[in-house]
Protein backbone atom coordinates (compact mmCIF):
# COMPACT_ATOMS: atom_id res chain seq x y z
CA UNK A 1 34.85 -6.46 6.39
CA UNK A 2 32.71 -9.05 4.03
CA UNK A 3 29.23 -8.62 4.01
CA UNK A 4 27.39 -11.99 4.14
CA UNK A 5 23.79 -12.69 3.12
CA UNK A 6 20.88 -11.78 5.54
CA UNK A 7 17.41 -11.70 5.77
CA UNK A 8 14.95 -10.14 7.67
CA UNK A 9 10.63 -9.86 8.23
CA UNK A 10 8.78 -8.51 10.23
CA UNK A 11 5.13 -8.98 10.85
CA UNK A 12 2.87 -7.09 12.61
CA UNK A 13 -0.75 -6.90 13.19
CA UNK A 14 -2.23 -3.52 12.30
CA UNK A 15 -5.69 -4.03 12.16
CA UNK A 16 -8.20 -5.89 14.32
CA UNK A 17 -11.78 -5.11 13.72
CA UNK A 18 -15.00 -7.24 14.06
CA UNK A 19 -15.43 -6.86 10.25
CA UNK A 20 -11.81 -7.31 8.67
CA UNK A 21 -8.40 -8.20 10.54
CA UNK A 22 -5.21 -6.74 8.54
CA UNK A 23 -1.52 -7.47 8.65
CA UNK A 24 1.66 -5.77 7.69
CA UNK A 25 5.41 -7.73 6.19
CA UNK A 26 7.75 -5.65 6.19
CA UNK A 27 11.78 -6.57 5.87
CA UNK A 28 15.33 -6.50 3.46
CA UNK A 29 17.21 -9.36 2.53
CA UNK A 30 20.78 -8.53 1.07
CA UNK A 31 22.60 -11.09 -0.97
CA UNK A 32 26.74 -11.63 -1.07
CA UNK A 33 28.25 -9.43 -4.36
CA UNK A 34 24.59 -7.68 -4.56
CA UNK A 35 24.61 -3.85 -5.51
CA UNK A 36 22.66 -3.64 -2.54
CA UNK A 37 20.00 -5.24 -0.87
CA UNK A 38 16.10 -5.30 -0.96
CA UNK A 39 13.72 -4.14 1.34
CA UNK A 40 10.15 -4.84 0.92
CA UNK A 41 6.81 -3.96 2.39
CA UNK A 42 3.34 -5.17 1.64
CA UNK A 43 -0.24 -6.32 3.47
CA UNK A 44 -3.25 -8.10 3.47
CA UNK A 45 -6.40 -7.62 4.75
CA UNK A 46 -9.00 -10.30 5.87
CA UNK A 47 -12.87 -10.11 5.63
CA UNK A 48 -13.60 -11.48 8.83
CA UNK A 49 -17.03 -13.72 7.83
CA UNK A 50 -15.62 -15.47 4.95
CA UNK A 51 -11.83 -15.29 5.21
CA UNK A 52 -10.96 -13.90 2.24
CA UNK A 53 -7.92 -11.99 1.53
CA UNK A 54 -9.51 -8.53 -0.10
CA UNK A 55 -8.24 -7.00 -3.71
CA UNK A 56 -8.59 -3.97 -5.15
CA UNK A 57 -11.82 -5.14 -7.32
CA UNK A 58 -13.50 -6.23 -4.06
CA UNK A 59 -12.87 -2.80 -2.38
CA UNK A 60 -13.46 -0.95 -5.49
CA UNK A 61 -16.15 -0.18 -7.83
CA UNK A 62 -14.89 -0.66 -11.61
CA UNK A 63 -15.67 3.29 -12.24
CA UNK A 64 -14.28 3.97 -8.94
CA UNK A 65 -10.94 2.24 -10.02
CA UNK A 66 -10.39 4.30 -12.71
CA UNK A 67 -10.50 7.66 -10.36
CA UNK A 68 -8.53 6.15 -7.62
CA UNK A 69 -5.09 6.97 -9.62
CA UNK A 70 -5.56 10.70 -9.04
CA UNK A 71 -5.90 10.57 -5.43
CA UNK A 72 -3.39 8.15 -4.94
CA UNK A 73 -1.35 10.46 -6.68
CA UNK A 74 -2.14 13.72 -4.80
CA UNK A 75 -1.65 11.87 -1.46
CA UNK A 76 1.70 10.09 -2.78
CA UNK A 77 3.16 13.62 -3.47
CA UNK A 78 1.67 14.98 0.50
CA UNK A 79 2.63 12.52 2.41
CA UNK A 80 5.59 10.66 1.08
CA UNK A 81 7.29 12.84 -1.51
CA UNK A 82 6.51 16.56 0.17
CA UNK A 83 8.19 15.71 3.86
CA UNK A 84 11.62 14.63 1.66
CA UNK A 85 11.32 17.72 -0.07
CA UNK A 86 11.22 16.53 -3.69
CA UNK A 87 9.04 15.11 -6.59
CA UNK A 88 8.35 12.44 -7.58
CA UNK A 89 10.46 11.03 -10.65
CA UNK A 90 7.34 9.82 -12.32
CA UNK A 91 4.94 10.87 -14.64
CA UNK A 92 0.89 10.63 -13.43
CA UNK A 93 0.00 9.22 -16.70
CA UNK A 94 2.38 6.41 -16.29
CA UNK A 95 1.30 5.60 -12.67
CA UNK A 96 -0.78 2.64 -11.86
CA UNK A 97 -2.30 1.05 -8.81
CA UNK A 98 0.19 -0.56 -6.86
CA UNK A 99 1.18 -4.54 -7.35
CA UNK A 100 0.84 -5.01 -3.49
CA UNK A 101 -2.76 -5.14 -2.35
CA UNK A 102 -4.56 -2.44 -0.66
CA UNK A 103 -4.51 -2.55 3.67
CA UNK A 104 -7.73 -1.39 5.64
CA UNK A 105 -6.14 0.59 8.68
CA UNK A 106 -8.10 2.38 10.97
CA UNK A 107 -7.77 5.61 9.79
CA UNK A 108 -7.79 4.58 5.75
CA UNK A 109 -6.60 2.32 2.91
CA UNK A 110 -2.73 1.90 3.02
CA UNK A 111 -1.07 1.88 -0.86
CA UNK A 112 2.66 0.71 -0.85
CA UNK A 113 4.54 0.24 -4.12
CA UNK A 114 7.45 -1.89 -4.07
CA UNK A 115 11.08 -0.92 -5.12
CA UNK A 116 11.10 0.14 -8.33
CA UNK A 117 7.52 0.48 -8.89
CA UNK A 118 7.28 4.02 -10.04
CA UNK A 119 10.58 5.04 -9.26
CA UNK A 120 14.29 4.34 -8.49
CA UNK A 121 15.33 2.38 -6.31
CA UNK A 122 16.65 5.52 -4.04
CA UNK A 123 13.03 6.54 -3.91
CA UNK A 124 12.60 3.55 -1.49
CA UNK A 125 8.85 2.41 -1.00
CA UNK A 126 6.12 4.87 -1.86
CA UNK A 127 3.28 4.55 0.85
CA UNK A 128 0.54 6.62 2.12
CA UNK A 129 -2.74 5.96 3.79
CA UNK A 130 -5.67 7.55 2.26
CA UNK A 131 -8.94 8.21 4.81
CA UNK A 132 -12.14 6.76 4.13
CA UNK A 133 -13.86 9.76 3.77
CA UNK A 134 -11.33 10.16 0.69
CA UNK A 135 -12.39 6.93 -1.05
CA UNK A 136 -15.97 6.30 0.13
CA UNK A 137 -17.44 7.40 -3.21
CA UNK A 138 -15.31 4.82 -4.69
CA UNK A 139 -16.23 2.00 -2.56
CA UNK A 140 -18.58 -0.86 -2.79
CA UNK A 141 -21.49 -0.89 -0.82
CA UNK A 142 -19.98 -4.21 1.53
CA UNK A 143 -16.12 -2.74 2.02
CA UNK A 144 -18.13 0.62 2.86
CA UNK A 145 -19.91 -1.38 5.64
CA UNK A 146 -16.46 -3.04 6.84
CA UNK A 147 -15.27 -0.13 7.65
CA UNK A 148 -18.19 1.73 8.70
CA UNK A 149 -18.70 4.51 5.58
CA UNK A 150 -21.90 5.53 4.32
């Protein structure tokens, strides 16, 4: 048996508000002689008015930002690392925001670091999805609207 190359995405729509419209890509691509392959998985969200692809400064207040590491953190370690049963292999003063930009769901902002992000590659992809209610306090005034937080 000789593995040959392949490649794989999917896309799916898993948002679709009057306000904002978000998408998921999600897929692995594997490369002849590679170690192994890579799997990836990333969004975007869409302000439905204008268009525009949102980033963590248009979500986020610069203060807000800066506190946004700690509950990333905390829900990192509940909802990804806690159902494998271990920690994770970084420290919380080294992590960051993620590269990949932040997804309105329904139910919250979705965070996904890539392979190798904050971890090893066996780590796979860090996600969670943080409620609103969570980040509000953090939010500007407009993304509070879009997703309909006071």
């Amino acid at each position: 048996f000789y593995p040959t190359e392949s490649y794989q995405q999917k896309i799916k729509l898993i948002a679709n508000t009057s306000r904002y419209v978000s998408y998921s890509f999600e897929g692995h691509e594997y490369a002849t002689g590679a170690a192994h392959g890579l799997s990836w998985k990333y969004g975007f969200s869409f302000e439905r008015t204008s268009g525009k692809t949102l980033t963590w400064n248009d979500i986020f207040t610069p203060t807000g930002l800066k506190q946004l590491i700690r509950i990333v953190d905390r829900q990192l370690r509940a909802q990804y690392y806690g159902p494998m049963g271990c920690e994770p292999s970084y420290s919380p003063s080294e992590l960051t925001l993620p590269a990949a930009a932040p997804v309105l769901t329904q139910k919250g902002i979705l965070f996904t670091y890539g392979a190798y992000e904050i971890g090893a590659y066996a780590e796979g992809l860090p996600h969670c999805t943080i409620p609103y209610h969570l980040l509000a306090a953090l939010m500007k005034q407009k993304e509070k609207t879009l997703t309909n937080q006071k």
